[in-house]
N, C-alpha and C. Protein backbone atom coordinates (compact mmCIF):
# COMPACT_ATOMS: atom_id res chain seq x y z
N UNK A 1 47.88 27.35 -40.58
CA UNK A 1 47.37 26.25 -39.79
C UNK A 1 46.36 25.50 -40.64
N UNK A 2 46.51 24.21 -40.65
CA UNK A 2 45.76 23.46 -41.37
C UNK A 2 44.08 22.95 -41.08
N UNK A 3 43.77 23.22 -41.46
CA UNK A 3 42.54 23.03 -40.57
C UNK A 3 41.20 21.78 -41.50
N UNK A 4 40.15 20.94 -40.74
CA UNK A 4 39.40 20.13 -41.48
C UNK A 4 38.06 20.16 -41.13
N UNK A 5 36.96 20.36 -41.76
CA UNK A 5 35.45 19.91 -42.02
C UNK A 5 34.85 19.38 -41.09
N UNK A 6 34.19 19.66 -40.17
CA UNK A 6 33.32 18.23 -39.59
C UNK A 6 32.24 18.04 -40.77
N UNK A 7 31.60 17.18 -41.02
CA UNK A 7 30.68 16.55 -41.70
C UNK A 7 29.17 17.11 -41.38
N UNK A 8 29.49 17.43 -40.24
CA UNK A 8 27.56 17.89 -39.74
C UNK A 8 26.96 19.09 -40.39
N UNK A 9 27.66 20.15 -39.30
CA UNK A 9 27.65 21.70 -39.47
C UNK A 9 28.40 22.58 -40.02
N UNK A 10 29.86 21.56 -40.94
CA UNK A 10 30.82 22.73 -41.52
C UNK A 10 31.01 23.32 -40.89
N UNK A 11 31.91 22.91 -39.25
CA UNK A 11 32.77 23.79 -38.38
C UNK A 11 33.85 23.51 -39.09
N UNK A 12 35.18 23.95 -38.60
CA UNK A 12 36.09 23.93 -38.80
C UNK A 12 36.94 23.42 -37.87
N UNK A 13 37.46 22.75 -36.78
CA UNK A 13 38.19 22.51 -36.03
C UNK A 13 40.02 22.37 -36.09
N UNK A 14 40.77 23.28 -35.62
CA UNK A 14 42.16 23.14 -36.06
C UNK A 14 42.64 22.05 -35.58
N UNK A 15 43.84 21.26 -36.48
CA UNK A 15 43.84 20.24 -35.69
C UNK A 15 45.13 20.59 -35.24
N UNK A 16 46.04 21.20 -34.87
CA UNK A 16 46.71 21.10 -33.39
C UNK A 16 45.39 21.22 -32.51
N UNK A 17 44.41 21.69 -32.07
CA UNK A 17 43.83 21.38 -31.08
C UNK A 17 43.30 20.42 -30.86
N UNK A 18 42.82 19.57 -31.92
CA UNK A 18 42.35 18.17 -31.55
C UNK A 18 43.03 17.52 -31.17
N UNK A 19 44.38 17.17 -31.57
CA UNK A 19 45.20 16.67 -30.92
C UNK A 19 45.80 16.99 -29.36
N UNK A 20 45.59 17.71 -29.26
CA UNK A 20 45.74 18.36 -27.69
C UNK A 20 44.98 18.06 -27.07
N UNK A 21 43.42 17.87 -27.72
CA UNK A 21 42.53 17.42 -26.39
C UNK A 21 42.27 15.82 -26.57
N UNK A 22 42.72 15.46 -27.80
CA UNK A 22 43.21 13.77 -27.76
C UNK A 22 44.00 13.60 -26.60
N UNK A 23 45.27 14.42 -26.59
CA UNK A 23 46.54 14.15 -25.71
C UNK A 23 45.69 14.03 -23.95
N UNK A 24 44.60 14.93 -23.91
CA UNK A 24 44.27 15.37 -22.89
C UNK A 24 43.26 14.24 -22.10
N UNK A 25 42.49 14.07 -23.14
CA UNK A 25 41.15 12.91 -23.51
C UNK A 25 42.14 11.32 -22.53
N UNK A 26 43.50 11.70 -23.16
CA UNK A 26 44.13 10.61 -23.24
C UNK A 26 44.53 9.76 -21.89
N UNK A 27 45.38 11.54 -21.29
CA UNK A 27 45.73 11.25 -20.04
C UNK A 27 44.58 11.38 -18.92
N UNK A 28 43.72 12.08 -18.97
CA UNK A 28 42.28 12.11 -18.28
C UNK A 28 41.70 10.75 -18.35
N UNK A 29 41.60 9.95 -19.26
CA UNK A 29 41.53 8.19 -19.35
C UNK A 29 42.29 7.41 -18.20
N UNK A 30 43.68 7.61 -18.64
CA UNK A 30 44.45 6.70 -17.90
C UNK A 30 44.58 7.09 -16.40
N UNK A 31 44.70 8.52 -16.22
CA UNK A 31 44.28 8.82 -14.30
C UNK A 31 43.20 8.02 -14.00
N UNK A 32 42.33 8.39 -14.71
CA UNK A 32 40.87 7.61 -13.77
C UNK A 32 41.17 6.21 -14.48
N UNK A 33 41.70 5.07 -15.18
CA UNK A 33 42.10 3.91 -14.84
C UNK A 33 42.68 3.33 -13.80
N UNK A 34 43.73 4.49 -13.78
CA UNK A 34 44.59 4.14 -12.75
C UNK A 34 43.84 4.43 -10.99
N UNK A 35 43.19 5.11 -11.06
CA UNK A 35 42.63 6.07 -9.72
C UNK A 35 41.63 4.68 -9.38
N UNK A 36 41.03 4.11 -10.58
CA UNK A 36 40.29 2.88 -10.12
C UNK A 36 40.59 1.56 -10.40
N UNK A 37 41.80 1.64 -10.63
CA UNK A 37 42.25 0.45 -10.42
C UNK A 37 42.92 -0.23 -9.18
N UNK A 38 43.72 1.20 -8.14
CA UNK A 38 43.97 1.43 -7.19
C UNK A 38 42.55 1.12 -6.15
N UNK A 39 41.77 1.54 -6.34
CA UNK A 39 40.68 2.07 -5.91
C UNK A 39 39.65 0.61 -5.41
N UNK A 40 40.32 -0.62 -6.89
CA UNK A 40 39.39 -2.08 -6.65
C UNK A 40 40.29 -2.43 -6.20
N UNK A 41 41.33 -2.32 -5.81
CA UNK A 41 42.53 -3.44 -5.47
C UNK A 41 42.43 -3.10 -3.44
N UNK A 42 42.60 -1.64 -3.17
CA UNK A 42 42.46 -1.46 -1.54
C UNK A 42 41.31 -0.64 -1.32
N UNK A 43 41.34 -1.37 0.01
CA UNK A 43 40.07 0.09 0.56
C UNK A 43 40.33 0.89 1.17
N UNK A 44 39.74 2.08 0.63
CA UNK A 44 40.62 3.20 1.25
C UNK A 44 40.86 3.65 2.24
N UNK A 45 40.37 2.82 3.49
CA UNK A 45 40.58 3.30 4.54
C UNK A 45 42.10 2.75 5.25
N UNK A 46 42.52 1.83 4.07
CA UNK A 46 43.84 1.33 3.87
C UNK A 46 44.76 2.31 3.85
N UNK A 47 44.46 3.74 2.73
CA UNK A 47 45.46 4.74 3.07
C UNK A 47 45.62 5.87 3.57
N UNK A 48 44.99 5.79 4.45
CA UNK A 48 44.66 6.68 5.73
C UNK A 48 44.13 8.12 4.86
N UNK A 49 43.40 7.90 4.04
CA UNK A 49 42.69 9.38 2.89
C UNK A 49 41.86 10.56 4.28
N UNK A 50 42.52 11.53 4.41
CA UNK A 50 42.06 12.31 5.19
C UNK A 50 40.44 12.37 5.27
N UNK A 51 39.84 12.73 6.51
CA UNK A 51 38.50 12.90 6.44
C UNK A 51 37.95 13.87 6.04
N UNK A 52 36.39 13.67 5.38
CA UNK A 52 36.04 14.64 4.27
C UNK A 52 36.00 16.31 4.80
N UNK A 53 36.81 16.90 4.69
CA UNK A 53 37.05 18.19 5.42
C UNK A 53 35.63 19.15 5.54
N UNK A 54 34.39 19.17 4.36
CA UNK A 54 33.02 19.75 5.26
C UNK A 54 32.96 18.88 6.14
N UNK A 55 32.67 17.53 6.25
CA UNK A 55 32.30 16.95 7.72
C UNK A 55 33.14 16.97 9.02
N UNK A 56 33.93 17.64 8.75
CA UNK A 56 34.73 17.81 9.88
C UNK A 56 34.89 19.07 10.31
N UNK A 57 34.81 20.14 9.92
CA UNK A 57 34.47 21.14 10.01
C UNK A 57 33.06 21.63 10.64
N UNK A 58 31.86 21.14 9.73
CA UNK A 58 30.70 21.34 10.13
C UNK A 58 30.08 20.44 11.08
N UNK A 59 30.11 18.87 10.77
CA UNK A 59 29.92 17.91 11.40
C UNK A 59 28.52 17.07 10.57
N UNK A 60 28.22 17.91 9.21
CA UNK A 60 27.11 17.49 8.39
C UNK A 60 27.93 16.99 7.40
N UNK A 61 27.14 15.85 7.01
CA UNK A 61 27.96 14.39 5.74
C UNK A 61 27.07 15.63 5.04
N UNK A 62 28.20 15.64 3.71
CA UNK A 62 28.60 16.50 2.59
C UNK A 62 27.83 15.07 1.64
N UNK A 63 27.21 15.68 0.60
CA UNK A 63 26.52 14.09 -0.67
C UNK A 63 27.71 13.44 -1.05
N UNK A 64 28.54 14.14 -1.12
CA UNK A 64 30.31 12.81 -1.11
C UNK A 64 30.78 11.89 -0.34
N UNK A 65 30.08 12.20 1.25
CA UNK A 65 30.42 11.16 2.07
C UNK A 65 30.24 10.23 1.68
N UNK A 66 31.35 9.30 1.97
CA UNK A 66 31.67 8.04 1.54
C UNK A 66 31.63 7.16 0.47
N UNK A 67 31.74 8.14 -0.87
CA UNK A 67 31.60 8.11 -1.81
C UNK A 67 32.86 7.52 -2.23
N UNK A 68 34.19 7.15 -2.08
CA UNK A 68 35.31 6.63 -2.14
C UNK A 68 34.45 5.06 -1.75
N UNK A 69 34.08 5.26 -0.32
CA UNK A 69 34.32 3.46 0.07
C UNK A 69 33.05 2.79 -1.01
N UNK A 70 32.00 3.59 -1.31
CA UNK A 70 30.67 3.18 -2.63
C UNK A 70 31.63 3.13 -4.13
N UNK A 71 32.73 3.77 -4.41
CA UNK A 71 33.44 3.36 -5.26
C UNK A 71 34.24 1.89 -5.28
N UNK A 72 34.98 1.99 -4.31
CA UNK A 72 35.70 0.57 -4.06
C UNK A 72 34.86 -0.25 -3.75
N UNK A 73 33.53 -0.05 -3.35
CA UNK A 73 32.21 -1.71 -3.54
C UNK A 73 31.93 -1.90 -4.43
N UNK A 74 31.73 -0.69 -5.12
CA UNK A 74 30.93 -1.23 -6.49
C UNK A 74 31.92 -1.25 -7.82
N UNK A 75 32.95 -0.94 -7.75
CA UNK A 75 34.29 -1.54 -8.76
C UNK A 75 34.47 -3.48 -8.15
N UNK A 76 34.32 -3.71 -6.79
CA UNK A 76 34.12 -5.38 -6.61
C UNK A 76 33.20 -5.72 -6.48
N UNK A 77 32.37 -5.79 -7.49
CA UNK A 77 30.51 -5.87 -7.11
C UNK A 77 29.98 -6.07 -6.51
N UNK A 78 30.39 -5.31 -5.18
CA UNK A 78 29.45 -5.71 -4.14
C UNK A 78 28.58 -4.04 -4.33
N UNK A 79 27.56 -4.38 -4.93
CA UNK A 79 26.45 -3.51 -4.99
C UNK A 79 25.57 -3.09 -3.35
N UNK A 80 25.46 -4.15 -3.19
CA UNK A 80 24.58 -3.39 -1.73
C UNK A 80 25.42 -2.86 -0.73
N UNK A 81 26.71 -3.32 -0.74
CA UNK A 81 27.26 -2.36 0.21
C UNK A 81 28.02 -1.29 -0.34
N UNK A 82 28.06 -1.01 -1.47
CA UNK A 82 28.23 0.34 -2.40
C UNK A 82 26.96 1.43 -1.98
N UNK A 83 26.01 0.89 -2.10
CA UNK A 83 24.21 1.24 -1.98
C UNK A 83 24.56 2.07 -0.20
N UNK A 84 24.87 1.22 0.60
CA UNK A 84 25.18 1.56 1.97
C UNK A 84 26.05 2.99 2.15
N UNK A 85 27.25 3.00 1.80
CA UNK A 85 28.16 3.78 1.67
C UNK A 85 27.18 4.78 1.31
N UNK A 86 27.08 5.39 0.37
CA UNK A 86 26.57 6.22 -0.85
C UNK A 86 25.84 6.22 -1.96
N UNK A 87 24.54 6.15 -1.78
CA UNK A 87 23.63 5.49 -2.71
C UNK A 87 23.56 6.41 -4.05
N UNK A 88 23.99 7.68 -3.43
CA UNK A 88 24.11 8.70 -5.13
C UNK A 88 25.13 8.22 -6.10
N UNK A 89 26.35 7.72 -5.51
CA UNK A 89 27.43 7.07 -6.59
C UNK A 89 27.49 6.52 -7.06
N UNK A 90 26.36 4.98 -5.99
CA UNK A 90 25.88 3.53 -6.97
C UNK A 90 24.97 3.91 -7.73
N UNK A 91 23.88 5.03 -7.75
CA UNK A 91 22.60 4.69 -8.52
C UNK A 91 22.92 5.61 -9.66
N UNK A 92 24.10 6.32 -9.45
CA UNK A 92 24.43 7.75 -10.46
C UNK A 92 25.60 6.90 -11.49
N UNK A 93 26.18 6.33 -11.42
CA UNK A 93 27.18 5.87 -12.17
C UNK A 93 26.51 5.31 -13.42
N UNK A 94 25.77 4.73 -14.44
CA UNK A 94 25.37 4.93 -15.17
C UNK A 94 25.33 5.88 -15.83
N UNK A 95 24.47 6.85 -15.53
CA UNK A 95 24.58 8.49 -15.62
C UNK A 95 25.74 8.75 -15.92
N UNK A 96 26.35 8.51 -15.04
CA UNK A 96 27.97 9.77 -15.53
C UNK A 96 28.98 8.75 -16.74
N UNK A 97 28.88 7.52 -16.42
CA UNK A 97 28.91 6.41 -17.54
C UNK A 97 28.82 6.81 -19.24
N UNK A 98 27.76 7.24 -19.38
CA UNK A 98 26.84 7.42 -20.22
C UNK A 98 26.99 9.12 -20.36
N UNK A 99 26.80 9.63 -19.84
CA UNK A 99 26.98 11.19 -19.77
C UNK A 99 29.14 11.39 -20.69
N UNK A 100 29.78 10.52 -19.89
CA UNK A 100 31.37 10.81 -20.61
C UNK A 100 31.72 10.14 -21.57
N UNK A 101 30.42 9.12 -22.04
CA UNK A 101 30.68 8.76 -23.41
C UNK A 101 29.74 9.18 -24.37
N UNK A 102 28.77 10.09 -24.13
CA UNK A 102 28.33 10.71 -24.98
C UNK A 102 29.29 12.18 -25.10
N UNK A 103 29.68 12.67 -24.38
CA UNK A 103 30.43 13.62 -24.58
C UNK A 103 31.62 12.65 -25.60
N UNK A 104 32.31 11.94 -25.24
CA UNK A 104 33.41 11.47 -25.58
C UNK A 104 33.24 11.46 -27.40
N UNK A 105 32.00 10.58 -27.53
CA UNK A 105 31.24 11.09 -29.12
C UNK A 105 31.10 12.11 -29.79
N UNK A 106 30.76 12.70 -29.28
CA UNK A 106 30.66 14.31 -29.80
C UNK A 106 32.06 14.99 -30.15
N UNK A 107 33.05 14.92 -29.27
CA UNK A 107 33.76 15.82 -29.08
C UNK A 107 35.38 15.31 -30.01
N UNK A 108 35.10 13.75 -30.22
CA UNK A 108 36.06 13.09 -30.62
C UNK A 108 35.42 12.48 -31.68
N UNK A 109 34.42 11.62 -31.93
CA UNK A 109 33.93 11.01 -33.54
C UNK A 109 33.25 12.25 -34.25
N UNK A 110 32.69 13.32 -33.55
CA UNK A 110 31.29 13.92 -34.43
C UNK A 110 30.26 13.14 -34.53
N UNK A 111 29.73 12.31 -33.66
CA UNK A 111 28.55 11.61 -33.51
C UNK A 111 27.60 12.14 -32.92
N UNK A 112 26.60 12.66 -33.35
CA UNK A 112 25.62 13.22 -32.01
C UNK A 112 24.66 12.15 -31.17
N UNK A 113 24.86 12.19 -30.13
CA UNK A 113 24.17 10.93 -29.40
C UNK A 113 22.88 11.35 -28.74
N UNK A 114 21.29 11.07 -29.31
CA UNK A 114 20.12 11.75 -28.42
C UNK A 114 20.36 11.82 -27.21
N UNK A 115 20.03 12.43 -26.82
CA UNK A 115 20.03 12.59 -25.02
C UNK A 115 18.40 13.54 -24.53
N UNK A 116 17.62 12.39 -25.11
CA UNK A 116 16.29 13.63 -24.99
C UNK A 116 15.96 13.97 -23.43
N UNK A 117 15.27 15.61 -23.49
CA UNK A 117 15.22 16.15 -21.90
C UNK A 117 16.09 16.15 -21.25
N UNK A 118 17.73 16.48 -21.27
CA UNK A 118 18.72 16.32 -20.87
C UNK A 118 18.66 17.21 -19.93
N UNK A 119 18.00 18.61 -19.91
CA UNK A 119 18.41 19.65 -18.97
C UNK A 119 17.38 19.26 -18.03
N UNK A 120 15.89 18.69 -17.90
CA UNK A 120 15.29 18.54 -17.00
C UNK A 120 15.93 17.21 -16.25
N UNK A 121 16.72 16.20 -16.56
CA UNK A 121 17.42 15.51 -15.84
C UNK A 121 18.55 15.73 -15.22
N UNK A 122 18.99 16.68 -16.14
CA UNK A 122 20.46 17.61 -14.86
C UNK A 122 19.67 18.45 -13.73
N UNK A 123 18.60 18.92 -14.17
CA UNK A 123 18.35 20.21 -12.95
C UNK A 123 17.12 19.02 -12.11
N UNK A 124 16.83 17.88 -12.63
CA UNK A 124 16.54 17.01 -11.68
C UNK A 124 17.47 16.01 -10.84
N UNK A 125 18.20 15.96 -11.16
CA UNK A 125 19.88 15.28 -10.33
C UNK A 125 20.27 16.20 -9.10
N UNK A 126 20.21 17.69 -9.82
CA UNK A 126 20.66 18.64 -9.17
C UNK A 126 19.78 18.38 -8.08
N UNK A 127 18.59 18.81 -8.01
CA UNK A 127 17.20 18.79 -7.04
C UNK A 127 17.59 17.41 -5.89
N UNK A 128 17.76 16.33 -6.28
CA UNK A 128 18.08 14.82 -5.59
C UNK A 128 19.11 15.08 -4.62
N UNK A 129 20.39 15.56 -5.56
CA UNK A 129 21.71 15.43 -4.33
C UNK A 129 21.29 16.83 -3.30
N UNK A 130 20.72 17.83 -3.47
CA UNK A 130 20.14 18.83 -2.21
C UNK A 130 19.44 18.13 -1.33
N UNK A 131 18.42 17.41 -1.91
CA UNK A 131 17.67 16.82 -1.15
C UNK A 131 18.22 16.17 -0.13
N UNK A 132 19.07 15.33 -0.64
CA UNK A 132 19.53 14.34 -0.46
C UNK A 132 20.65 14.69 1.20
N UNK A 133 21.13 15.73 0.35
CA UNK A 133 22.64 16.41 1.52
C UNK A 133 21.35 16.70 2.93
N UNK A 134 20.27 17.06 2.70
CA UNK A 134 19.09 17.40 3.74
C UNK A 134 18.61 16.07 4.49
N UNK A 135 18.41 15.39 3.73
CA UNK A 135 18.26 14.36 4.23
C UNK A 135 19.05 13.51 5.35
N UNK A 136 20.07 13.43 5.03
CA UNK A 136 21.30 12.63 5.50
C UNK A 136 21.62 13.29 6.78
N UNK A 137 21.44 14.37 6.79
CA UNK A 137 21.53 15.39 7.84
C UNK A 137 20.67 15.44 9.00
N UNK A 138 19.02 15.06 8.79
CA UNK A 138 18.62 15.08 9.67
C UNK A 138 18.67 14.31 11.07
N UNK A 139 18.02 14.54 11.85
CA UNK A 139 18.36 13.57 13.22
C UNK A 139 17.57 12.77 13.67
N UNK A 140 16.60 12.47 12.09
CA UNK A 140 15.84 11.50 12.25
C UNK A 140 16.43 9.67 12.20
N UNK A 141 16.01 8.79 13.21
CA UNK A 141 16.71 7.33 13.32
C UNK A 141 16.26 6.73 11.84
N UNK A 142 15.38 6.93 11.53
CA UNK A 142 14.89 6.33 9.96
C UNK A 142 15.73 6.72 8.76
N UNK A 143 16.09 7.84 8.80
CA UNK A 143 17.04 8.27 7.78
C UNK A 143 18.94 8.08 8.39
N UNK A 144 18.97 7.35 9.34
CA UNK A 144 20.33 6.51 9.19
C UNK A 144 20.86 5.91 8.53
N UNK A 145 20.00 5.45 7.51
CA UNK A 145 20.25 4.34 6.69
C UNK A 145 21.32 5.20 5.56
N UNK A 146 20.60 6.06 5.06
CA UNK A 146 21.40 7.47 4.35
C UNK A 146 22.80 7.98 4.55
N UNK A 147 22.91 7.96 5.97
CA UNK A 147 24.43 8.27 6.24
C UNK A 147 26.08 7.31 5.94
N UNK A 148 26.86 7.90 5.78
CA UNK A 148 28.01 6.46 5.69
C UNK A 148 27.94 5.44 7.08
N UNK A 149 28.56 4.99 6.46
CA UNK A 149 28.71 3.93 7.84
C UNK A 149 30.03 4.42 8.61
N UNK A 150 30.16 4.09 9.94
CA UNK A 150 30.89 4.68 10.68
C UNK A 150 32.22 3.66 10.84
N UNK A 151 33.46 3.88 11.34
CA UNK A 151 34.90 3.38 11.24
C UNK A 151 34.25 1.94 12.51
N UNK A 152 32.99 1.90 12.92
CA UNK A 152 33.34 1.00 14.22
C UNK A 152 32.35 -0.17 13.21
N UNK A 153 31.61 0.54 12.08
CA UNK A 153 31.15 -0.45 11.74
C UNK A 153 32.07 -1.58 10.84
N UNK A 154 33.08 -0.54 10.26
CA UNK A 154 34.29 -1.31 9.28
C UNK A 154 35.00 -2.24 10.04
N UNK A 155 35.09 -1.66 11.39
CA UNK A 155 36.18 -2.75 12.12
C UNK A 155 35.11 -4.02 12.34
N UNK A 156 33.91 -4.20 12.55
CA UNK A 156 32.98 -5.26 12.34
C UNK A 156 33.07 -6.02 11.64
N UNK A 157 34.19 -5.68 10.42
CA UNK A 157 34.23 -6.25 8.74
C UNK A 157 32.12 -6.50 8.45
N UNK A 158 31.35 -5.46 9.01
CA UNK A 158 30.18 -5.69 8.18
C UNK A 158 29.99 -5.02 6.79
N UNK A 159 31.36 -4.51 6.26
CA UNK A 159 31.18 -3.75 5.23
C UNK A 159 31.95 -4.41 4.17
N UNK A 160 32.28 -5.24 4.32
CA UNK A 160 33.65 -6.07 3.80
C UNK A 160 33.00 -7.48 2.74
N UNK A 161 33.35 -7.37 1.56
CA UNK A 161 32.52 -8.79 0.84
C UNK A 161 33.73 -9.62 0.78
């Protein structure tokens, strides 16, 4: 097996495997093109996407609630009603932005990209969406704002740009 150098640390990486996780890199690309390209074109309540099975079960919005319809706002820039939906998806997307193209560097150029204090910002993310799932939950009227919006507000088209 043929194998080549990275430049940094003198690993070795085989390349049938690079190519495999090229192949992989590849098709993992084009799903999530495709997943959001679908995703800006309808809203999903267009294809009847089952309801989020903890909230239906428990009856507590899971930090994913409505994290689909904060996708399909903020792929058509409508930012504040992305913000509405799910404010962890609009204010986190950067983050994960930035988080799969620094990986993407690393793992495919050999670039190392700073990422200073990286673990106190994961185990501070972490800390936010707990919070957060607590939050959303309570049965306080002030923290409504937190929750998705409900199917009677969509038929309002107040969610609609």
């Amino acid at each position: 097996m043929t194998q080549e150098k990275t430049p940094q640390n003198n690993r070795t990486i085989p390349k049938p495997l690079f190519w495999k996780n090229a192949l992989l890199l590849a098709g993992g690309i084009a799903i999530v093109l495709l997943f959001c390209g679908v995703l800006a074109y309808r809203h999903p309540s267009d294809y009847g996407f089952p309801a989020c099975p903890f909230h239906t079960v428990t009856g507590l919005y899971c930090p994913g609630c409505g994290s689909l319809r904060a996708t399909h706002f903020l792929l058509n820039g409508c930012f504040l009603h992305s913000i509405r939906c799910n404010p962890l998806v609009s204010l986190m997307s950067p983050l994960i932005i930035f988080s799969a193209t620094r990986w993407f560097c690393t793992a495919f150029l050999q670039i190392r990209v700073p990422f200073p204090y990286q673990n106190a910002i994961y185990w501070t993310i972490l800390v936010v969406i707990i919070l957060f799932f607590i939050a959303r939950n309570l049965p306080f009227e002030f923290l409504e704002i937190l929750r998705p919006p409900t199917r009677a507000d969509a038929a309002e088209n107040i969610l609609f740009c």
